[in-house]
C-alpha atoms as a PDB file:
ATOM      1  CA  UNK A   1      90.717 107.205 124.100  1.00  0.00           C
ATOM      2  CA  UNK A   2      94.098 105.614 124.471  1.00  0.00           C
ATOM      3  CA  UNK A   3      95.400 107.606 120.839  1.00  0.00           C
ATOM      4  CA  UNK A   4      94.001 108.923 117.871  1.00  0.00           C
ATOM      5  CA  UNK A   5      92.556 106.177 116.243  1.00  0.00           C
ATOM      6  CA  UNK A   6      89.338 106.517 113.990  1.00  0.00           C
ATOM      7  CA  UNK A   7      86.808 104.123 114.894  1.00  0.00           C
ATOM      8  CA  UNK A   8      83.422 105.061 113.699  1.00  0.00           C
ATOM      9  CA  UNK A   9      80.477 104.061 116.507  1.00  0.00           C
ATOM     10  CA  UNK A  10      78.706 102.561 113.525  1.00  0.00           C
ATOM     11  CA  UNK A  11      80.949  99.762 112.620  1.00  0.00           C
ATOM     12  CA  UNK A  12      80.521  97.066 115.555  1.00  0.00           C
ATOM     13  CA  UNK A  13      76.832  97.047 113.965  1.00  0.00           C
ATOM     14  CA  UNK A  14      78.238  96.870 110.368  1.00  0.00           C
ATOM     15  CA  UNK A  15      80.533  94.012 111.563  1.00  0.00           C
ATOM     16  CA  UNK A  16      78.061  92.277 113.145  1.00  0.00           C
ATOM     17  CA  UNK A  17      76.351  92.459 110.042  1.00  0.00           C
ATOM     18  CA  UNK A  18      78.630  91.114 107.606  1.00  0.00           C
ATOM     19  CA  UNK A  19      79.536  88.236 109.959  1.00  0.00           C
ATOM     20  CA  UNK A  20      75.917  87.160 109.624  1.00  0.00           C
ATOM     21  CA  UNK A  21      75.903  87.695 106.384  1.00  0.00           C
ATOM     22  CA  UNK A  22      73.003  90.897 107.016  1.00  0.00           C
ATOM     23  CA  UNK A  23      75.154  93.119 105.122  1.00  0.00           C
ATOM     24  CA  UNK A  24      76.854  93.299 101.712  1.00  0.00           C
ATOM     25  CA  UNK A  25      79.859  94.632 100.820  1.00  0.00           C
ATOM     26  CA  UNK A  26      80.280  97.523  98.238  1.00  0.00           C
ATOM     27  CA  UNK A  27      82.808  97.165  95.321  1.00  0.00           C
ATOM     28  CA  UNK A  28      86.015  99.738  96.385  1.00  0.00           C
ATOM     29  CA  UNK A  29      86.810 102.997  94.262  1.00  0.00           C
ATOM     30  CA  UNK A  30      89.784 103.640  93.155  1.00  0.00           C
ATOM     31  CA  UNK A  31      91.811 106.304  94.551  1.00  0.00           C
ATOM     32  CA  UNK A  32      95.228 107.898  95.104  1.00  0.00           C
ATOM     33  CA  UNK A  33      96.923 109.769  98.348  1.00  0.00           C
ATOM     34  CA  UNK A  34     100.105 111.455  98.271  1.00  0.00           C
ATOM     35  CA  UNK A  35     102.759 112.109 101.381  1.00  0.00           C
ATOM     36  CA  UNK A  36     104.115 115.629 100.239  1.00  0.00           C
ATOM     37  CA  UNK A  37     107.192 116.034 102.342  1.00  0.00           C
ATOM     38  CA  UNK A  38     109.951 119.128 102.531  1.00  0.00           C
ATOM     39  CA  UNK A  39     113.048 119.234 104.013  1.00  0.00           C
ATOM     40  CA  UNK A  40     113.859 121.402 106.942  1.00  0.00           C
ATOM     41  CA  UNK A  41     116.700 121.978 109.624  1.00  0.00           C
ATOM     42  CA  UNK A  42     115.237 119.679 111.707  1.00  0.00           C
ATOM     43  CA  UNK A  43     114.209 116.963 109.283  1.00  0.00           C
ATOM     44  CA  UNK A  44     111.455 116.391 106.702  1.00  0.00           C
ATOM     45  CA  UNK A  45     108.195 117.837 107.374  1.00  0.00           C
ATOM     46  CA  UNK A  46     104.523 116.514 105.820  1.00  0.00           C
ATOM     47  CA  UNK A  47     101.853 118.227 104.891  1.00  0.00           C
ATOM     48  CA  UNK A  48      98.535 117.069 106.019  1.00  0.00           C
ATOM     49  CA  UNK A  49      94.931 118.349 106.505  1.00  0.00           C
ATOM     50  CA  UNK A  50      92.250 118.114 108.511  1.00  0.00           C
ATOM     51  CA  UNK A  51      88.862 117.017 107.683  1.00  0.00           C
ATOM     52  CA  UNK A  52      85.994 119.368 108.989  1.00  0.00           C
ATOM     53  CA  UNK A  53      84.537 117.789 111.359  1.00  0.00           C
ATOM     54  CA  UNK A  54      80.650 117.641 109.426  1.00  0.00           C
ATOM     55  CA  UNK A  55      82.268 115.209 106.940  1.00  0.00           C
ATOM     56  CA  UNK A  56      80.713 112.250 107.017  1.00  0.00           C
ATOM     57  CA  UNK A  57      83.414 110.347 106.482  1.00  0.00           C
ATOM     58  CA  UNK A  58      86.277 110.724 109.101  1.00  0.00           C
ATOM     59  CA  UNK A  59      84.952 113.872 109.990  1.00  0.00           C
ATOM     60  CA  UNK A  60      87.885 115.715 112.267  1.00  0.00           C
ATOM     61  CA  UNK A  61      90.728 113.548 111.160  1.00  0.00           C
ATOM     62  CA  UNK A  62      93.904 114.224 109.771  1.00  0.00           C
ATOM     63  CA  UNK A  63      94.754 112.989 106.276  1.00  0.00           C
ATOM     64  CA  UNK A  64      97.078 113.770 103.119  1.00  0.00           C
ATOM     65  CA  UNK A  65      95.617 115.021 100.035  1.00  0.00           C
ATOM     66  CA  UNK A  66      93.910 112.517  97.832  1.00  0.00           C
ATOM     67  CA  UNK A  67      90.661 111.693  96.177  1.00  0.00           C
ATOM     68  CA  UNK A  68      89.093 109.046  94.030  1.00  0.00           C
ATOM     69  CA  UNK A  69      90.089 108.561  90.383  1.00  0.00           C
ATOM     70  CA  UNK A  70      87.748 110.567  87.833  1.00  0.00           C
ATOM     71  CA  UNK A  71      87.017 108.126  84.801  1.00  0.00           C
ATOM     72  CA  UNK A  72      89.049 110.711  82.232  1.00  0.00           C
ATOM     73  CA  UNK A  73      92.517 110.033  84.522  1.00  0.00           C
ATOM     74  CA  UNK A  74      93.347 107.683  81.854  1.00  0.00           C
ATOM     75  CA  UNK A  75      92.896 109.717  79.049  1.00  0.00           C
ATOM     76  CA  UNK A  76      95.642 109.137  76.431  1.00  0.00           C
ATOM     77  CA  UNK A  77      96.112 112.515  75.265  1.00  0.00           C
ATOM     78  CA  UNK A  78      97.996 113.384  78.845  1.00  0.00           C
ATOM     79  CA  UNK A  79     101.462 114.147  78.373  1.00  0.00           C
ATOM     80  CA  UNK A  80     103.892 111.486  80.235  1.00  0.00           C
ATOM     81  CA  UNK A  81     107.326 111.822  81.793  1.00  0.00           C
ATOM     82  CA  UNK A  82     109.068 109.739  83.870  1.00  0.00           C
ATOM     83  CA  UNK A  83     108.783 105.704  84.552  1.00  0.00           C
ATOM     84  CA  UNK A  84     106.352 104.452  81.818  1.00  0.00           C
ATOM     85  CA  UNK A  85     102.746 103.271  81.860  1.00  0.00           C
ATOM     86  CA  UNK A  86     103.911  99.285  81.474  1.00  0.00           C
ATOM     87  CA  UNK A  87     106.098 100.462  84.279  1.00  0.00           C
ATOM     88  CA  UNK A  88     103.546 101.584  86.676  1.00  0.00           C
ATOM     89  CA  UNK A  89     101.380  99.079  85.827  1.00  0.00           C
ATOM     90  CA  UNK A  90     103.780  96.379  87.053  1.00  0.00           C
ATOM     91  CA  UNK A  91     104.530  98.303  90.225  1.00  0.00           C
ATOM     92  CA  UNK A  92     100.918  99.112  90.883  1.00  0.00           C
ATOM     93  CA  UNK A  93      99.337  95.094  90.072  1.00  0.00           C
ATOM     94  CA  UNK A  94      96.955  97.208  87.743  1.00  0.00           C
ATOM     95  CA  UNK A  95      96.712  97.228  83.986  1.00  0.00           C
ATOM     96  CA  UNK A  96      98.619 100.310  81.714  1.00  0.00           C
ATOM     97  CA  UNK A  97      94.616 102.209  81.635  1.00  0.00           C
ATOM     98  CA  UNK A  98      94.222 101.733  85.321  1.00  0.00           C
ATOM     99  CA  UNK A  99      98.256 102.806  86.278  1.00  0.00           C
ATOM    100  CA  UNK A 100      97.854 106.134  84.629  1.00  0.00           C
ATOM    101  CA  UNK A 101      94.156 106.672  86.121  1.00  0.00           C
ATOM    102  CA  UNK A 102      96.041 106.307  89.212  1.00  0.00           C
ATOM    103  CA  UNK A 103      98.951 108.202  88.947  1.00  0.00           C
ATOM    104  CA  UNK A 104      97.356 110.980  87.235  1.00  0.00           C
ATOM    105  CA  UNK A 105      94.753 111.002  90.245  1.00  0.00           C
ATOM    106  CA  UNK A 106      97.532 111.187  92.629  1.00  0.00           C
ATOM    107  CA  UNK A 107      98.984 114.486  90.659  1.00  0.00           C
ATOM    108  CA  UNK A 108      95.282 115.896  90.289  1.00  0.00           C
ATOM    109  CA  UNK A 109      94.507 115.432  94.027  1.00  0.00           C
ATOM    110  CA  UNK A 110      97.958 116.952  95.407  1.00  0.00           C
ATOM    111  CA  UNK A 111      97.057 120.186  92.718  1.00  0.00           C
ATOM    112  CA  UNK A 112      93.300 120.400  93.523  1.00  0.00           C
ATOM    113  CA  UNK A 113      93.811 120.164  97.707  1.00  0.00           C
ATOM    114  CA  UNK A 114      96.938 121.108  98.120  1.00  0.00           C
ATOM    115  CA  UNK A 115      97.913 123.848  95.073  1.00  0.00           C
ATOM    116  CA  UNK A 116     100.909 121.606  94.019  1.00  0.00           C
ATOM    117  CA  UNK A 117     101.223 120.488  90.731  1.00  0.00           C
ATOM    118  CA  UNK A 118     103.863 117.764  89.705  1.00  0.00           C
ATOM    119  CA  UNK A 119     104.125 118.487  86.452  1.00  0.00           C
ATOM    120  CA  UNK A 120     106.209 120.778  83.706  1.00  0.00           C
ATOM    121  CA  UNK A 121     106.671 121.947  80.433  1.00  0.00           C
ATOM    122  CA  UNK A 122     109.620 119.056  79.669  1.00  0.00           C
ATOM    123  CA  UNK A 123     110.299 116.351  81.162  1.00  0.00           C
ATOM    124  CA  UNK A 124     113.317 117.989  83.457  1.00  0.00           C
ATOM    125  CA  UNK A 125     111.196 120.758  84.354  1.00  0.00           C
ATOM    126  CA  UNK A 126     108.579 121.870  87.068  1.00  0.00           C
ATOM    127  CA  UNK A 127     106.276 124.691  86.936  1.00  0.00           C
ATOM    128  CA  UNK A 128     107.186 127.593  89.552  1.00  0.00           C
ATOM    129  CA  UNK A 129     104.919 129.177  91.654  1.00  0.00           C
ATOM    130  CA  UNK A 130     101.429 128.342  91.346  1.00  0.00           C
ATOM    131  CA  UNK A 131      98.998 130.907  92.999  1.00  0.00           C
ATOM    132  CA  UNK A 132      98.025 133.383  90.642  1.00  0.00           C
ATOM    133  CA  UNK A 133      94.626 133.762  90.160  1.00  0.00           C
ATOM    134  CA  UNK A 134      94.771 132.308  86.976  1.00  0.00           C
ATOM    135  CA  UNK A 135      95.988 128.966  88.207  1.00  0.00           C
ATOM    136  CA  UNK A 136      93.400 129.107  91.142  1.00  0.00           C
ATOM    137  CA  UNK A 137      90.350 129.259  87.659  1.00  0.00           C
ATOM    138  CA  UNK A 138      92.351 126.380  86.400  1.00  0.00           C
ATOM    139  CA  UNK A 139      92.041 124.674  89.934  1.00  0.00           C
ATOM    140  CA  UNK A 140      88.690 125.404  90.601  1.00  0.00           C
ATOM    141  CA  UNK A 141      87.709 123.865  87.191  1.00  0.00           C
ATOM    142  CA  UNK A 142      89.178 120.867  87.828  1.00  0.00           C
ATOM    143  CA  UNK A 143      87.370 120.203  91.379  1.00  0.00           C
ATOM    144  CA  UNK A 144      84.076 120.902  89.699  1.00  0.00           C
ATOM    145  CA  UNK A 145      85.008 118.631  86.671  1.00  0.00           C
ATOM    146  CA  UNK A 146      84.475 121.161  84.247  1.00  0.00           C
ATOM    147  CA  UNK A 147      88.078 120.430  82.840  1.00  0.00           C
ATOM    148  CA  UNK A 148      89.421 116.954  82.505  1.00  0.00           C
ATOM    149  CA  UNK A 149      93.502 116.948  83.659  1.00  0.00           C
ATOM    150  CA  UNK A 150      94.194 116.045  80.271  1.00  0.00           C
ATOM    151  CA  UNK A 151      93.083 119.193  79.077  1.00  0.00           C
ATOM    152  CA  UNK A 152      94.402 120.951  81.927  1.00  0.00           C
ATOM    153  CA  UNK A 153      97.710 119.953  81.155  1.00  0.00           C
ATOM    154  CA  UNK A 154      97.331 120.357  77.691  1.00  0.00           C
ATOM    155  CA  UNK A 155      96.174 123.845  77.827  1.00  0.00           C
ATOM    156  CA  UNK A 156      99.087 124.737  79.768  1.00  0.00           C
ATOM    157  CA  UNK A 157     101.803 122.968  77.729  1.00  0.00           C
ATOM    158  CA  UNK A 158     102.477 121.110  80.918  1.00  0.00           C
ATOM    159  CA  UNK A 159     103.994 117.455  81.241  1.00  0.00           C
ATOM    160  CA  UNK A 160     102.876 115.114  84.060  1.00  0.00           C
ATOM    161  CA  UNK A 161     106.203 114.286  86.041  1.00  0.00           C
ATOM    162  CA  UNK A 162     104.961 110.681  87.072  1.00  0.00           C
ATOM    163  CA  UNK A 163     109.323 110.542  88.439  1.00  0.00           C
ATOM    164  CA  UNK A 164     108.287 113.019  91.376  1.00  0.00           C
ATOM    165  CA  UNK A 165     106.346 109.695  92.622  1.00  0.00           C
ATOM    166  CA  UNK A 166     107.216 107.191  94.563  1.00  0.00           C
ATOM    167  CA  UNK A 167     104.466 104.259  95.492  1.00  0.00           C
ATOM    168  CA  UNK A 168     104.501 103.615  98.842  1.00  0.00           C
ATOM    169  CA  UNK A 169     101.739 101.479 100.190  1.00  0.00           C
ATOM    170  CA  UNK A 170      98.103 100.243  99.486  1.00  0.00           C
ATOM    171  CA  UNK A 171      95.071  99.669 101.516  1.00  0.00           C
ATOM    172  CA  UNK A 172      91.303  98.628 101.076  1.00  0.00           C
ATOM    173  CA  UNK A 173      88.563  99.992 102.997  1.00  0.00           C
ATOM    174  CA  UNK A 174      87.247  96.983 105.213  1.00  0.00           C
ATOM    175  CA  UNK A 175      84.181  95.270 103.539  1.00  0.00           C
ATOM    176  CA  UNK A 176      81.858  96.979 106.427  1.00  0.00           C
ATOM    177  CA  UNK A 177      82.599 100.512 105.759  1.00  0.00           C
ATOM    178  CA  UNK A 178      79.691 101.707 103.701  1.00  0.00           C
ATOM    179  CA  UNK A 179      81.965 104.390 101.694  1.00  0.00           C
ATOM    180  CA  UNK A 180      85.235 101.572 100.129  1.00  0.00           C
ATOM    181  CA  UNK A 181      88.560 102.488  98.507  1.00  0.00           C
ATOM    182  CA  UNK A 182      91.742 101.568  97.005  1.00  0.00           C
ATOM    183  CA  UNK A 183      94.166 103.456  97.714  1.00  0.00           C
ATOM    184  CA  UNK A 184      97.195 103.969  96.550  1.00  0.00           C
ATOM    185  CA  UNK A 185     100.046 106.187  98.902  1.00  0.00           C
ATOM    186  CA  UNK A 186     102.717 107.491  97.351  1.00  0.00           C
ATOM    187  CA  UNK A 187     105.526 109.764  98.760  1.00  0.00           C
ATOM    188  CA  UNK A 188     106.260 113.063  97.109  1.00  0.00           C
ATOM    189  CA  UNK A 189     108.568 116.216  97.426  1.00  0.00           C
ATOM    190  CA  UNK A 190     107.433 119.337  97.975  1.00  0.00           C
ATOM    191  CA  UNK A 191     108.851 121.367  93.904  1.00  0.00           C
ATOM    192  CA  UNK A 192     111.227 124.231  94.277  1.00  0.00           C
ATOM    193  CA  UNK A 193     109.433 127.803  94.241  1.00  0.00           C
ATOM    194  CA  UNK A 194     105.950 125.536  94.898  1.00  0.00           C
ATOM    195  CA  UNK A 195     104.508 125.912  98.221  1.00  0.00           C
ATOM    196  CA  UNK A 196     100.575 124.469 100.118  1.00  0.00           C
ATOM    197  CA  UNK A 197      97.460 126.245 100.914  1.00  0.00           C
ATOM    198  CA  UNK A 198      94.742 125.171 101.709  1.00  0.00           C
ATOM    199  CA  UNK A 199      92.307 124.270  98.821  1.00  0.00           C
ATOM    200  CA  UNK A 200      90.102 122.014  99.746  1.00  0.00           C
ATOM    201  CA  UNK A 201      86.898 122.667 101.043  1.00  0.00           C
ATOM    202  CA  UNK A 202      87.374 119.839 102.595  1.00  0.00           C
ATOM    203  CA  UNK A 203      89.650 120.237 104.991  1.00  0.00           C
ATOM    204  CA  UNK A 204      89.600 123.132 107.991  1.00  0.00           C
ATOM    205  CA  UNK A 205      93.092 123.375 108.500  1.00  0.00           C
ATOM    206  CA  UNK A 206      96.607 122.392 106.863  1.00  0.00           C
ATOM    207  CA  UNK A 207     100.002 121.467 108.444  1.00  0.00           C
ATOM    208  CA  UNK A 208     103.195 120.990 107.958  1.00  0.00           C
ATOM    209  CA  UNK A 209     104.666 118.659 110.509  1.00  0.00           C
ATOM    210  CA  UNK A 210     108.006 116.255 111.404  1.00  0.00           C
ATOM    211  CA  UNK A 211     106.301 112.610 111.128  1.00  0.00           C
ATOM    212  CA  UNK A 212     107.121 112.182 114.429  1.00  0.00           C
ATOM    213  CA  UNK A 213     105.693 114.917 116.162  1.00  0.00           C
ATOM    214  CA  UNK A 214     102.136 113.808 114.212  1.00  0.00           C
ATOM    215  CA  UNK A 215     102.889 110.400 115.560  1.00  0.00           C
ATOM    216  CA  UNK A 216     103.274 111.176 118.877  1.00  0.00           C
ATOM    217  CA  UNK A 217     100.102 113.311 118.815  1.00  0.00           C
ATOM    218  CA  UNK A 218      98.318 110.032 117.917  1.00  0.00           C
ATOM    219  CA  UNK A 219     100.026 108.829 120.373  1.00  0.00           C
ATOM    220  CA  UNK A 220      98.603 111.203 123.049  1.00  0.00           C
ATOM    221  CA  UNK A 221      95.261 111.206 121.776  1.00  0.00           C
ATOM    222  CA  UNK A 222      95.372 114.813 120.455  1.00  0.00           C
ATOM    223  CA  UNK A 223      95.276 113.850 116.912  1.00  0.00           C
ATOM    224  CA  UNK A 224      92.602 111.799 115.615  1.00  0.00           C
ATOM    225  CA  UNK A 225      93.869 109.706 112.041  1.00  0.00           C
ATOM    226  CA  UNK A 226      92.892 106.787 110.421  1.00  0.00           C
ATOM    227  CA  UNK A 227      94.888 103.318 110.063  1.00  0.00           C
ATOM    228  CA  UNK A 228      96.573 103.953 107.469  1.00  0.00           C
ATOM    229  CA  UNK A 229      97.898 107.611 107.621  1.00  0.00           C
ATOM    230  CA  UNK A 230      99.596 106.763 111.013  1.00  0.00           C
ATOM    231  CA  UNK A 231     100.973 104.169 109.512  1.00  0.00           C
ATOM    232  CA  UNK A 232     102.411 106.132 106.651  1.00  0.00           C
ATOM    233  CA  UNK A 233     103.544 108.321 109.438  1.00  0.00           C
ATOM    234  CA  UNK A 234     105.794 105.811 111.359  1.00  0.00           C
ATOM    235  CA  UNK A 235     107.204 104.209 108.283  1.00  0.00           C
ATOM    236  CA  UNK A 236     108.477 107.773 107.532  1.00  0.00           C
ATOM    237  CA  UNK A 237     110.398 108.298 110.459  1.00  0.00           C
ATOM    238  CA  UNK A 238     113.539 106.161 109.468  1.00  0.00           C
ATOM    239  CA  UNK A 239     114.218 108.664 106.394  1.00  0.00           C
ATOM    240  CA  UNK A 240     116.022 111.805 107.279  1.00  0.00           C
ATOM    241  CA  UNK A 241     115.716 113.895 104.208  1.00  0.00           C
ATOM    242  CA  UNK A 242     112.700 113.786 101.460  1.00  0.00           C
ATOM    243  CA  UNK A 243     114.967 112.074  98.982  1.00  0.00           C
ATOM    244  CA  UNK A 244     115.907 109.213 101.087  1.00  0.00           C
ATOM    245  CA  UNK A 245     112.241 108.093 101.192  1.00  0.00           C
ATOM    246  CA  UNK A 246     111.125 108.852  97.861  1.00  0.00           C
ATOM    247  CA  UNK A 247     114.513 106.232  96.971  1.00  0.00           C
ATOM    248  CA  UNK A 248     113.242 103.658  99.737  1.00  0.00           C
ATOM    249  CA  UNK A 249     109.485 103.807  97.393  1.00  0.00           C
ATOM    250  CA  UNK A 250     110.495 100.957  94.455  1.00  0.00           C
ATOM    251  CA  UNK A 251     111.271  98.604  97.238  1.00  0.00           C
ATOM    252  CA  UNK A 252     108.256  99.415  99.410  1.00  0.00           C
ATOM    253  CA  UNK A 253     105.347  96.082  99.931  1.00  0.00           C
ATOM    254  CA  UNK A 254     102.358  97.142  97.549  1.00  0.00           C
ATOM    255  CA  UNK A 255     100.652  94.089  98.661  1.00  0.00           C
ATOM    256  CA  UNK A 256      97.040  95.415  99.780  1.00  0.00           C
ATOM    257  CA  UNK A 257      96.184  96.176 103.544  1.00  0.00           C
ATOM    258  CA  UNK A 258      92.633  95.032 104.187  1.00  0.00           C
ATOM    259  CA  UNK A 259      91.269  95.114 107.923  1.00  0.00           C
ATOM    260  CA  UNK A 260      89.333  91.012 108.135  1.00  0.00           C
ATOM    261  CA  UNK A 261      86.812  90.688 110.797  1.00  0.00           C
ATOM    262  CA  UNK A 262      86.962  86.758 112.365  1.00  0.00           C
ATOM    263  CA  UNK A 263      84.803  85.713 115.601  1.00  0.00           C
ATOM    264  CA  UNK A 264      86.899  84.397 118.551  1.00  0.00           C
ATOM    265  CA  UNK A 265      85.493  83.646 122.035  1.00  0.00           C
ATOM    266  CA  UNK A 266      82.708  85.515 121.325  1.00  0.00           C
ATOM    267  CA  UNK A 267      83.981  88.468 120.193  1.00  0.00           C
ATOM    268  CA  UNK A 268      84.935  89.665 117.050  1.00  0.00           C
ATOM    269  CA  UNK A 269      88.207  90.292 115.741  1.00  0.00           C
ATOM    270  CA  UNK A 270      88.863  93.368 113.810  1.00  0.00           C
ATOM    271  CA  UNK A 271      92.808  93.444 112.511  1.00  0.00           C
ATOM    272  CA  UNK A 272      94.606  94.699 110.082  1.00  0.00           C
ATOM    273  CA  UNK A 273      97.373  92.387 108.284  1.00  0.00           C
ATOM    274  CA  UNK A 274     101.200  93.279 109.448  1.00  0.00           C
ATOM    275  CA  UNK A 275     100.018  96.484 111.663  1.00  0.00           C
ATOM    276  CA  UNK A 276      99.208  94.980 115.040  1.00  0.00           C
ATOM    277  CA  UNK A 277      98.387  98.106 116.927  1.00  0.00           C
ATOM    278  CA  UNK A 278      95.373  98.794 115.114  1.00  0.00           C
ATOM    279  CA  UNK A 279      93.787  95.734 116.249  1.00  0.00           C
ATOM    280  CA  UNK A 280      90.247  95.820 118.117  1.00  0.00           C
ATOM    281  CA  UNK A 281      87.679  93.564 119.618  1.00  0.00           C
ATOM    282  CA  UNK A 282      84.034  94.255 119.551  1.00  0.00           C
ATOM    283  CA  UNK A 283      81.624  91.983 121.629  1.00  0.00           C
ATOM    284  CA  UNK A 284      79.544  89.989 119.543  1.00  0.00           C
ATOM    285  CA  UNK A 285      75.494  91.207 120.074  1.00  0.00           C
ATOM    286  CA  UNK A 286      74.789  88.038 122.341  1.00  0.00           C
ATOM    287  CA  UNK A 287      78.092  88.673 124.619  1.00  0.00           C
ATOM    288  CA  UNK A 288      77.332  92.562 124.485  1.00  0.00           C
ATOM    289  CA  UNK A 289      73.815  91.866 126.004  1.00  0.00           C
ATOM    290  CA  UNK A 290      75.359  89.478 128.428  1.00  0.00           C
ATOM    291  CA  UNK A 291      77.772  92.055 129.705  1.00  0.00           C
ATOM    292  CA  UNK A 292      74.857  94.717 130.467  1.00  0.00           C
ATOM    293  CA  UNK A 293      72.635  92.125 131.678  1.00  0.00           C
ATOM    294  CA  UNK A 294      70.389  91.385 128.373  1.00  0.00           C
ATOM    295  CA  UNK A 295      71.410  87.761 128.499  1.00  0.00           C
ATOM    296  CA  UNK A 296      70.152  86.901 132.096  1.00  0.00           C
ATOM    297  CA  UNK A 297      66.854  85.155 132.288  1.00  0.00           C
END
């Protein structure tokens, strides 16, 4: 392949599909992603993860921790600091309920995959170090739902530190992917005395990388990622220290990237809005018989 790009051999059916109206699309999930970044010598460096490859979605590709929302992120019991819920509502086009569901899921995820937990006992504060084995019950709890965040958080005296966020981007799952989100990216630094493993079974291995050494990976073909984490990756590489990008997040574009499908000379179209390099063209089913010889009488 020419880079790293996901493309699942299943979609040129799919899209053939929803062109001719064969196929209908599923309603999105809500769900949260988070770019945990650290500072280093040589620049920031991300964390990511790879997805084992028997996943059955994106199997093999590199990804930042995230998840769907779980329908008790918006409990009201959870313990806020930071920019309010009207706030994050505004910045996130989503009503007060649905901003903390998603910010909360964005905390949850980065704890639950990634061992880091965004959150304190005040509002100044953030808890230390992370990997006792009492934090890992905690952790475990919350993966198999037995133990909502709000009571997580509660039980620990802990406040969530929704200021250690910064929203930076949105996208959609196209309508032909049988498995749809909304996601929400935000950027994130990496707390003093915190630091990864990896905790999701998931994922087969963990990194910390410069953004541009995972972009030029893509690049090569060596690393396989989806649309939107390479993107994430080379709108990164302008910021030289974590800081500098989590202050470039309240002026980031939260408008939703959705991949549209559109039929042009016989072939179909598949883009995605504002990121060029991502487009593809797949042969519609009477110009893909015509190229192997289906279409000759």
């Amino acid at each position: 392949m020419a880079n790293g790009q996901w493309y699942p051999p299943e979609w040129p059916d799919r899209i053939r599909a929803l062109a001719d109206g064969a196929l209908t699309p599923v309603a999105p999930k809500r769900a949260a992603t988070v770019l945990l970044l650290k500072d280093t010598e040589a620049g920031p460096v991300i964390h990511m993860l790879r997805r084992r490859a028997s996943m059955a979605f994106a199997g093999g590709a590199y990804a930042y921790p995230g998840g769907g929302v779980d329908p008790r992120d918006d409990d009201t019991r959870i313990r806020w600091a930071g920019p309010t819920r009207a706030w994050w509502a505004k910045r996130l086009g989503v009503d007060e309920a649905g901003a903390q569901a998603v910010v909360c899921a964005a905390v949850r995820e980065t704890y639950e995959e990634a061992g880091v937990l965004l959150a304190g006992p005040g509002p100044d504060t953030v808890v230390g170090d992370t990997t006792g084995a009492d934090w890992e019950a905690d952790r475990a709890a919350l993966v198999a739902r037995e133990l909502s965040f709000a009571e997580f958080l509660h039980r620990r005296g802990l406040v969530l530190r929704s200021d250690l966020l910064g929203a930076w981007a949105r996208w959609i799952t196209p309508e032909f992917e049988a498995r749809r989100y909304d996601t929400w990216f935000f950027v994130a630094a990496l707390p003093e005395g915190q630091r990864t493993r990896n905790a999701s079974t998931e994922a087969d291995r963990t990194v910390w990388t410069r953004p541009a050494e995972a972009a030029a990976g893509y690049d090569r073909g060596e690393l396989l990622m989806m649309p939107p984490t390479i993107a994430a990756l080379r709108e990164l590489l302008p910021y030289g220290t974590a800081a500098e990008a989590l202050a470039a997040a309240d002026a980031r574009d939260l408008t939703p990237v959705q991949a549209t499908a559109r039929l042009v000379d016989g072939e179909i179209v598949l883009s995605w809005p504002g990121h060029e390099e991502f487009t593809k063209h797949v042969p519609t089913a009477a110009k893909a018989a015509d190229a192997t010889g289906g279409g000759r009488a």
